[in-house]
PDB file of N, CA and C in Angstrom:
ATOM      1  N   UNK A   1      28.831 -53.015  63.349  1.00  0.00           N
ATOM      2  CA  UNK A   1      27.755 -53.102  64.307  1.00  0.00           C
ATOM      3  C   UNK A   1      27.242 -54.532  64.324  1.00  0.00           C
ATOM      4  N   UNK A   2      27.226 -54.864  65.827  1.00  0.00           N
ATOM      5  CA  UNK A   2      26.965 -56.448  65.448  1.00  0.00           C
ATOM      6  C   UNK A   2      25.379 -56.337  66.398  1.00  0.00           C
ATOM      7  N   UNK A   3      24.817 -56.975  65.949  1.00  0.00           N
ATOM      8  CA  UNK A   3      23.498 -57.013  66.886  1.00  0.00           C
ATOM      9  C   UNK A   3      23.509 -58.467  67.784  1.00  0.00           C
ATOM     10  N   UNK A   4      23.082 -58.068  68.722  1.00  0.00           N
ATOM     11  CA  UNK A   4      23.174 -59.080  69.887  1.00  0.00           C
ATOM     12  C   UNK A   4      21.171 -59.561  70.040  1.00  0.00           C
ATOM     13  N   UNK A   5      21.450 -60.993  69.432  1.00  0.00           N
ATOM     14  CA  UNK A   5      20.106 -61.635  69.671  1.00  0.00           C
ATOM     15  C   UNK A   5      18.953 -61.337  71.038  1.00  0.00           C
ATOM     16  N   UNK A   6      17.949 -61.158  71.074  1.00  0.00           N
ATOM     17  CA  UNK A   6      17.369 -60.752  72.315  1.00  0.00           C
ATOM     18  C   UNK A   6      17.228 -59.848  73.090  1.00  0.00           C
ATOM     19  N   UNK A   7      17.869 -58.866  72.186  1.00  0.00           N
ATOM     20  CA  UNK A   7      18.062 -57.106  73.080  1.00  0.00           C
ATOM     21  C   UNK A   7      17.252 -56.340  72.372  1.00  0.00           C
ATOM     22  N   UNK A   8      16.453 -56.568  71.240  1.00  0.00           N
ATOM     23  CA  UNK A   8      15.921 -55.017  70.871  1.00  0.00           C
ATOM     24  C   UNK A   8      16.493 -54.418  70.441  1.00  0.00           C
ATOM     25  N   UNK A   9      15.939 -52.917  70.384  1.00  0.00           N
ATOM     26  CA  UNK A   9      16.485 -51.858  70.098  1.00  0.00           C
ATOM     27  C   UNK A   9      18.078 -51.605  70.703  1.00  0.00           C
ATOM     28  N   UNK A  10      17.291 -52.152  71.712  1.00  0.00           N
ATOM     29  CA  UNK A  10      19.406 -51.995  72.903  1.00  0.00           C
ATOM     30  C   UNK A  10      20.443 -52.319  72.463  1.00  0.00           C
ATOM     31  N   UNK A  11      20.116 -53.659  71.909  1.00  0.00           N
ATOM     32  CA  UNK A  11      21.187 -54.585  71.199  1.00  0.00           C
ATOM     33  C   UNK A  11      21.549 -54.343  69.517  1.00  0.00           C
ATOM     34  N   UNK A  12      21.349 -53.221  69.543  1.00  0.00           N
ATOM     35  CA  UNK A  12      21.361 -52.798  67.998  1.00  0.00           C
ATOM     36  C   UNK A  12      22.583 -51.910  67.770  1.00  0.00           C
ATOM     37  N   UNK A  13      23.231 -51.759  69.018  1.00  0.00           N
ATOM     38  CA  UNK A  13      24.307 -50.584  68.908  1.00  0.00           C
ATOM     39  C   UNK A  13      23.786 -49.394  68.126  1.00  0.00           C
ATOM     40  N   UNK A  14      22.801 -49.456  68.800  1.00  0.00           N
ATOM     41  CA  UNK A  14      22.395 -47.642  68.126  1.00  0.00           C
ATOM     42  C   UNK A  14      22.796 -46.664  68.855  1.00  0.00           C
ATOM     43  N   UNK A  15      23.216 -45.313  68.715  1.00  0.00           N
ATOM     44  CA  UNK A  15      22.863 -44.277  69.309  1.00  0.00           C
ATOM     45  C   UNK A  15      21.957 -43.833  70.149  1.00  0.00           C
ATOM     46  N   UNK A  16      21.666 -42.705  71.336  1.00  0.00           N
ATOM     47  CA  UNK A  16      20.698 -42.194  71.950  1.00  0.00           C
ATOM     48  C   UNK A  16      19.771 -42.098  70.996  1.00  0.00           C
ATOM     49  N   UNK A  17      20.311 -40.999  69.651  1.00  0.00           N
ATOM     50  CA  UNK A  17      19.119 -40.530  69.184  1.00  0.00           C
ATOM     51  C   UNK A  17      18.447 -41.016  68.040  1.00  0.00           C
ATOM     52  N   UNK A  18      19.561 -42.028  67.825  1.00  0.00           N
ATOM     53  CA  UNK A  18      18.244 -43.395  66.419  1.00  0.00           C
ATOM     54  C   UNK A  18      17.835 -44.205  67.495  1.00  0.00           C
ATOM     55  N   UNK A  19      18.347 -44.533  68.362  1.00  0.00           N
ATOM     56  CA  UNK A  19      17.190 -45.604  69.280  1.00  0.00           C
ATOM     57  C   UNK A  19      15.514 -45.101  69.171  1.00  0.00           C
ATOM     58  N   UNK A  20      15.899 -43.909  70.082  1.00  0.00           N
ATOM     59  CA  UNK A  20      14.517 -42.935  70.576  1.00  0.00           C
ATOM     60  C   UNK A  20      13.814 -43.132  69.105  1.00  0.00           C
ATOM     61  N   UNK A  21      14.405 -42.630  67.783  1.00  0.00           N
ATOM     62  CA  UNK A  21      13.534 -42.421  66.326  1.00  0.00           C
ATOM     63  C   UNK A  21      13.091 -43.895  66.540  1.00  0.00           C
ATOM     64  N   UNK A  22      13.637 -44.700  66.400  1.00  0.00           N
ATOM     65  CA  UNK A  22      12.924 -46.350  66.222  1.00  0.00           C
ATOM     66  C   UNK A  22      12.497 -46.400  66.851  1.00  0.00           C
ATOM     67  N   UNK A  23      12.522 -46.163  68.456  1.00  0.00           N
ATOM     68  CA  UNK A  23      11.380 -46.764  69.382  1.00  0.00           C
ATOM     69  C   UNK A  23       9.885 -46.088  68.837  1.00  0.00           C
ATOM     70  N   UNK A  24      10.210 -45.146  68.245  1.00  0.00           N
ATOM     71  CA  UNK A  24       8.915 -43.834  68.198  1.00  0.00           C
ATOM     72  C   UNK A  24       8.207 -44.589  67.001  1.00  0.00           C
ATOM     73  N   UNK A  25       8.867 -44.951  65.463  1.00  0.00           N
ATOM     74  CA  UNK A  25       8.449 -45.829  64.613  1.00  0.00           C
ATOM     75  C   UNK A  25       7.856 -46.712  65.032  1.00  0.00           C
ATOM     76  N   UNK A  26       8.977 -47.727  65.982  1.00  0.00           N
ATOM     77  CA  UNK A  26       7.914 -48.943  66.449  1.00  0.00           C
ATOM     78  C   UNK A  26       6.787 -48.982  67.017  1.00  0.00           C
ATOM     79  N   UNK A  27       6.401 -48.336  67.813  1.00  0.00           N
ATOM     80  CA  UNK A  27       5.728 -48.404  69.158  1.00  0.00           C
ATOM     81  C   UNK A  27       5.008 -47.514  69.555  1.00  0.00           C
ATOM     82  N   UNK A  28       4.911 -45.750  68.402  1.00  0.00           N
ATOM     83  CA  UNK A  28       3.832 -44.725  68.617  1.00  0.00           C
ATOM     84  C   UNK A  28       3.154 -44.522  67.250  1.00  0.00           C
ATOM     85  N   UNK A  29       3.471 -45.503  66.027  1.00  0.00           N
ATOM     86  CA  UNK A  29       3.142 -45.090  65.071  1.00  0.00           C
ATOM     87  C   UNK A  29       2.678 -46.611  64.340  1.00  0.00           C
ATOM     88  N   UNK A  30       1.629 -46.618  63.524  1.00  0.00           N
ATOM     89  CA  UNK A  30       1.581 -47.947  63.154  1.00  0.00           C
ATOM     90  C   UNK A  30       0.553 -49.195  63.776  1.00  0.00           C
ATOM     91  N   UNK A  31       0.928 -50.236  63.769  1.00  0.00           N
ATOM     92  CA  UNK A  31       0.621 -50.988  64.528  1.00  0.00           C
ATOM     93  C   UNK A  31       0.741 -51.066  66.257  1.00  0.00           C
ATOM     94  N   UNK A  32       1.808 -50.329  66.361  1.00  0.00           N
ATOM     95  CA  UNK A  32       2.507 -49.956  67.533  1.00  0.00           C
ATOM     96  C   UNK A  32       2.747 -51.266  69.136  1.00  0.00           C
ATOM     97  N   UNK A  33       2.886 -52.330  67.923  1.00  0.00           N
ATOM     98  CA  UNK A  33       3.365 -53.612  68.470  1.00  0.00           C
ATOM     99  C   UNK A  33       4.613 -53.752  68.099  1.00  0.00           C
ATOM    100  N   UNK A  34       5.649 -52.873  68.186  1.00  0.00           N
ATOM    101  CA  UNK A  34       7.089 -53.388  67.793  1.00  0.00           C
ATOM    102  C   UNK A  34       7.983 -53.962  66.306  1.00  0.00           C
ATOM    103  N   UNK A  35       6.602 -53.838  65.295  1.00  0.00           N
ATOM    104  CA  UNK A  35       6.974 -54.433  63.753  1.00  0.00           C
ATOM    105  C   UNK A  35       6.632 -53.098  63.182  1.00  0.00           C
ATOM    106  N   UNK A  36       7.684 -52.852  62.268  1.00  0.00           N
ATOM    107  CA  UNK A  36       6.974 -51.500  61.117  1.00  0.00           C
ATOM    108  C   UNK A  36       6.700 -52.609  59.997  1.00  0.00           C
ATOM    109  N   UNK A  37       5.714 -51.740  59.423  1.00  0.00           N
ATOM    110  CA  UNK A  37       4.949 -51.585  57.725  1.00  0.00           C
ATOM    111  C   UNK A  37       5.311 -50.529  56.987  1.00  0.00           C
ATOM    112  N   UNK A  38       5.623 -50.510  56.156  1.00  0.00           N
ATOM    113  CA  UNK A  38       5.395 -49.032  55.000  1.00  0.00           C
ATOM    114  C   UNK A  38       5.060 -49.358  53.843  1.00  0.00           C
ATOM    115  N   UNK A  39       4.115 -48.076  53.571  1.00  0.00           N
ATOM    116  CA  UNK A  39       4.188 -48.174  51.796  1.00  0.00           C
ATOM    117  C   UNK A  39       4.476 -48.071  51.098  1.00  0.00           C
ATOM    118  N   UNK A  40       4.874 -48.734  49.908  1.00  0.00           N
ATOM    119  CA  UNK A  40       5.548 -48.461  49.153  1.00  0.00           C
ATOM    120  C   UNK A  40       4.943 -47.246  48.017  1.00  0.00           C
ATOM    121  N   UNK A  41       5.652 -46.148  47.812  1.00  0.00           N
ATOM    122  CA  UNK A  41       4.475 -45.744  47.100  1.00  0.00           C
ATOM    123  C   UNK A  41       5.861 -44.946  45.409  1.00  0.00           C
ATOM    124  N   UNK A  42       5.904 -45.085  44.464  1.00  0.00           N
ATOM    125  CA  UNK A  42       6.682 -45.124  43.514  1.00  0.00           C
ATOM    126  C   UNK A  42       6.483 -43.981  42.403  1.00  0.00           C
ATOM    127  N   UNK A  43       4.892 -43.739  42.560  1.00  0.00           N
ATOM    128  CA  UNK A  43       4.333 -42.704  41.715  1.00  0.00           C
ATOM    129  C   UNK A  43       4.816 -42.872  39.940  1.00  0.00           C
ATOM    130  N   UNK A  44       4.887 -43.957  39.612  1.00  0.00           N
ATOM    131  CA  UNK A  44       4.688 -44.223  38.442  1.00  0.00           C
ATOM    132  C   UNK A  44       5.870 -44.395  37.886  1.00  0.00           C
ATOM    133  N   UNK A  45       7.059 -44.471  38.533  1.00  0.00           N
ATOM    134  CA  UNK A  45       8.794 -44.349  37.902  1.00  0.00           C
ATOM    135  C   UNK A  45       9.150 -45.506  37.953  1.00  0.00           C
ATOM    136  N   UNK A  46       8.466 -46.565  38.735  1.00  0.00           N
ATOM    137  CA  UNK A  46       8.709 -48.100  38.670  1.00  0.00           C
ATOM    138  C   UNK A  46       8.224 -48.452  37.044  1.00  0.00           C
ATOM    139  N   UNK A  47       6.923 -48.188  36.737  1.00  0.00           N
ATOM    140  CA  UNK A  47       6.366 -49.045  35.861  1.00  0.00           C
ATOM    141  C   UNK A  47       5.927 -47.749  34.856  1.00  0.00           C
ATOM    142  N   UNK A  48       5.986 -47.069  35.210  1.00  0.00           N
ATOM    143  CA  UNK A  48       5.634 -45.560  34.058  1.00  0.00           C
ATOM    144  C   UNK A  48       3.921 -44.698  34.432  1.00  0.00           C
ATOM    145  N   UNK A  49       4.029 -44.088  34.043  1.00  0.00           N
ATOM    146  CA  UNK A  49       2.715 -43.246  34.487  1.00  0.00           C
ATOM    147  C   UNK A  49       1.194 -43.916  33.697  1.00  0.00           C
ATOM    148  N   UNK A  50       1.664 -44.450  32.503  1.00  0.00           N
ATOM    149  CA  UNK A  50       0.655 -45.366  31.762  1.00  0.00           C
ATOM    150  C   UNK A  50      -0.115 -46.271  32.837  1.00  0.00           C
ATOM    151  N   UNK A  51       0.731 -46.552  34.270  1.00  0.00           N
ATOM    152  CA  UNK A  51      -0.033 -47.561  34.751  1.00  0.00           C
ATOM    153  C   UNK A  51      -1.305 -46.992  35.849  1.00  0.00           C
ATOM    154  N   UNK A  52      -1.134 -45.751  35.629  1.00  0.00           N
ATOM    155  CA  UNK A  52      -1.896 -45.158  36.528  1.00  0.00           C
ATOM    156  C   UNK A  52      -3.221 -44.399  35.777  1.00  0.00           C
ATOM    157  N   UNK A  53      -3.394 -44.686  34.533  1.00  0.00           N
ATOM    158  CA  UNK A  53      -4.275 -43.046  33.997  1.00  0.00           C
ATOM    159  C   UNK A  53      -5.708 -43.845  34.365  1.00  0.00           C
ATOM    160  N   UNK A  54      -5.805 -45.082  34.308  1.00  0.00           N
ATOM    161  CA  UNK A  54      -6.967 -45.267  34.846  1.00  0.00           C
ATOM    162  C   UNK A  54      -7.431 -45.557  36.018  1.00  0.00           C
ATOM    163  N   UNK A  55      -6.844 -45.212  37.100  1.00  0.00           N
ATOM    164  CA  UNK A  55      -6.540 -45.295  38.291  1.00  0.00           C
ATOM    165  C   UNK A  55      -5.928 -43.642  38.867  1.00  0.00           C
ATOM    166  N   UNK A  56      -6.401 -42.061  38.595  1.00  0.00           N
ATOM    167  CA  UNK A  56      -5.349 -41.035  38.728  1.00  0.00           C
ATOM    168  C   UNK A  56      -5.337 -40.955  40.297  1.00  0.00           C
ATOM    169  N   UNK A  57      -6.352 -40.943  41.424  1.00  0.00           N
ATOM    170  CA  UNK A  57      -6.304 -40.994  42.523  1.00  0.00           C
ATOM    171  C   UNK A  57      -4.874 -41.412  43.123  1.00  0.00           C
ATOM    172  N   UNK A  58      -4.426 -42.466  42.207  1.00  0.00           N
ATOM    173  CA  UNK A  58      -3.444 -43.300  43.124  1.00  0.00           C
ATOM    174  C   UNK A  58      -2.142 -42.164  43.181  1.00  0.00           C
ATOM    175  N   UNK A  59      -2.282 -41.152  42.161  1.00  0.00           N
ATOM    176  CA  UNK A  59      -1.154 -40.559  42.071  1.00  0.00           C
ATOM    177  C   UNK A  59      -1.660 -39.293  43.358  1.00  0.00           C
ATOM    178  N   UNK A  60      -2.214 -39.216  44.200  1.00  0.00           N
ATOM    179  CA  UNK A  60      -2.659 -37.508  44.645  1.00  0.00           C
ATOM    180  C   UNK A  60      -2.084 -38.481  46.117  1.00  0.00           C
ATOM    181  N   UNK A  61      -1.079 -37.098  46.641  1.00  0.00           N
ATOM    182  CA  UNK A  61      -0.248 -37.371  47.700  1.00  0.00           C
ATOM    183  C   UNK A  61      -0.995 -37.285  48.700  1.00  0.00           C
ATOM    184  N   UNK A  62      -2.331 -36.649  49.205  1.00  0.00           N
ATOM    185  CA  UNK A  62      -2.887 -36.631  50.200  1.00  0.00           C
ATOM    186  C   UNK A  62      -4.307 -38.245  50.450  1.00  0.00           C
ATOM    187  N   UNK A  63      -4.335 -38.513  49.070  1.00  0.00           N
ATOM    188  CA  UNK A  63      -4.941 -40.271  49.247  1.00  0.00           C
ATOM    189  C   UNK A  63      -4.209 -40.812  49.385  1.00  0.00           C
ATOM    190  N   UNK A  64      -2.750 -40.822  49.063  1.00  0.00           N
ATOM    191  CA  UNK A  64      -1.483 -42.061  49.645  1.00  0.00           C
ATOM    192  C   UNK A  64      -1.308 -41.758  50.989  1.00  0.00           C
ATOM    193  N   UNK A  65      -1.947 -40.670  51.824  1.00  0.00           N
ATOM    194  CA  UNK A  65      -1.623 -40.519  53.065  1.00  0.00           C
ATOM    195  C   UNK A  65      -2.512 -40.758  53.550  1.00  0.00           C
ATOM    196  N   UNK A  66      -3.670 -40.876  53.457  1.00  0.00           N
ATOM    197  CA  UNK A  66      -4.924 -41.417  54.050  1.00  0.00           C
ATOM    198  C   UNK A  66      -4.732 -42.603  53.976  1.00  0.00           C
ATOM    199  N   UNK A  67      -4.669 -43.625  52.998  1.00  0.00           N
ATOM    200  CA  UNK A  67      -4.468 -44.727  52.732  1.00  0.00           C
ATOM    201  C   UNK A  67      -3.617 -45.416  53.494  1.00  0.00           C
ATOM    202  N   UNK A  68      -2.112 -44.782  53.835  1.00  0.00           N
ATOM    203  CA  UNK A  68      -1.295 -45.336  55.042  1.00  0.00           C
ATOM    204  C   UNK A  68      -1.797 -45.129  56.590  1.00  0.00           C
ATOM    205  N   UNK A  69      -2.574 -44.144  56.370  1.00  0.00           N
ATOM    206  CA  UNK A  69      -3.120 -43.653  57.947  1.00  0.00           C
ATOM    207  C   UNK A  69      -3.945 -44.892  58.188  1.00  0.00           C
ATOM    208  N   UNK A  70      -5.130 -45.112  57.301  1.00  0.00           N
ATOM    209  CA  UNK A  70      -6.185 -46.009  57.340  1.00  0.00           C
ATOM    210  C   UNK A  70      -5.568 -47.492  57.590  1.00  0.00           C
ATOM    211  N   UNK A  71      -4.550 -47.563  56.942  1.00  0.00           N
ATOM    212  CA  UNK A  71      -3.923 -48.933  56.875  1.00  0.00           C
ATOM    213  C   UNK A  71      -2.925 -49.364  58.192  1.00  0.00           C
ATOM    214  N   UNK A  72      -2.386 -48.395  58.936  1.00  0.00           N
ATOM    215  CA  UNK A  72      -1.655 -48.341  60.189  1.00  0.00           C
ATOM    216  C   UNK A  72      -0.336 -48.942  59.915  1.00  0.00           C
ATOM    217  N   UNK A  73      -0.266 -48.106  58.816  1.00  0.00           N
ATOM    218  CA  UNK A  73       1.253 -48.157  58.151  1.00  0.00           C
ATOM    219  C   UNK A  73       2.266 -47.534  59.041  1.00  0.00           C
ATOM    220  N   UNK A  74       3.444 -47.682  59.147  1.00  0.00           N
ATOM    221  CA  UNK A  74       4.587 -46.892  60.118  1.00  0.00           C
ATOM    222  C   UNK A  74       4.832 -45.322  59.246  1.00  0.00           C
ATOM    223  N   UNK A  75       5.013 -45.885  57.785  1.00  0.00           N
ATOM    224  CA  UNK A  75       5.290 -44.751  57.036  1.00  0.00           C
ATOM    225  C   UNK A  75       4.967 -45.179  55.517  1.00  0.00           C
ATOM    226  N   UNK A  76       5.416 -44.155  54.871  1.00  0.00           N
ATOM    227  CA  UNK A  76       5.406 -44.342  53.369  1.00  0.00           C
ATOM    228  C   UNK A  76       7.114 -44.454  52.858  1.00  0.00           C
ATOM    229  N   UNK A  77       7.412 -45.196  52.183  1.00  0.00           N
ATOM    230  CA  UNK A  77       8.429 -45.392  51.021  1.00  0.00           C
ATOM    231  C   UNK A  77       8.480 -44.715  50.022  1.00  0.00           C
ATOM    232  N   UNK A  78       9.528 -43.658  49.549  1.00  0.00           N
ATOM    233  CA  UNK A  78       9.641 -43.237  48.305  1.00  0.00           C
ATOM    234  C   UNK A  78      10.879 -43.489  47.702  1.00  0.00           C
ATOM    235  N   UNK A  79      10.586 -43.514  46.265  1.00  0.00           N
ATOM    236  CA  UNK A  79      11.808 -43.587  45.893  1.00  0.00           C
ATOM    237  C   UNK A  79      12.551 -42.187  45.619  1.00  0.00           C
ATOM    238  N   UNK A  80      14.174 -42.174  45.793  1.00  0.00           N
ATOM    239  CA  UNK A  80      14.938 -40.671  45.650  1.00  0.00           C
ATOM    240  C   UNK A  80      14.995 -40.830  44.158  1.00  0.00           C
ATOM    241  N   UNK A  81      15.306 -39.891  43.185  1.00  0.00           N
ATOM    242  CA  UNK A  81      15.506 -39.567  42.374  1.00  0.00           C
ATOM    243  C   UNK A  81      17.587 -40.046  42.301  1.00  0.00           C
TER     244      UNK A  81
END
């Protein structure tokens, strides 16, 4: 897949239906100026759970979702197992 400078999404040789998903990322979610953000969010497997006990909020999945909402994040980042 070669991307062609100056086309966008068009020029990305995408498919019908990853275009449409990216346009929807870019442009209905977020900033919705054409750049995504996400968060990164790791839940303690980067650096261990020690880094969180005084901080436990950071671990509760519905404040990492407020937090991206508030922030006009595209999405959140996780890591797979």
């Amino acid at each position: 897949m070669k991307r062609q400078p100056g086309k966008g999404v068009d020029g990305a040789g995408l498919g019908p239906g990853k275009k449409t998903r990216l346009n929807r990322i870019l442009h209905q979610h977020g900033l919705r100026n054409g750049t995504a953000i996400f968060l990164p969010c790791d839940h303690g497997l980067e650096h261990g759970p020690w880094d969180y006990f005084g901080n436990p909020v950071v671990s509760d999945p519905a404040y990492i979702i407020r937090l991206a909402l508030e922030g006009a994040f595209n999405g959140i980042g996780v890591r797979r197992r």
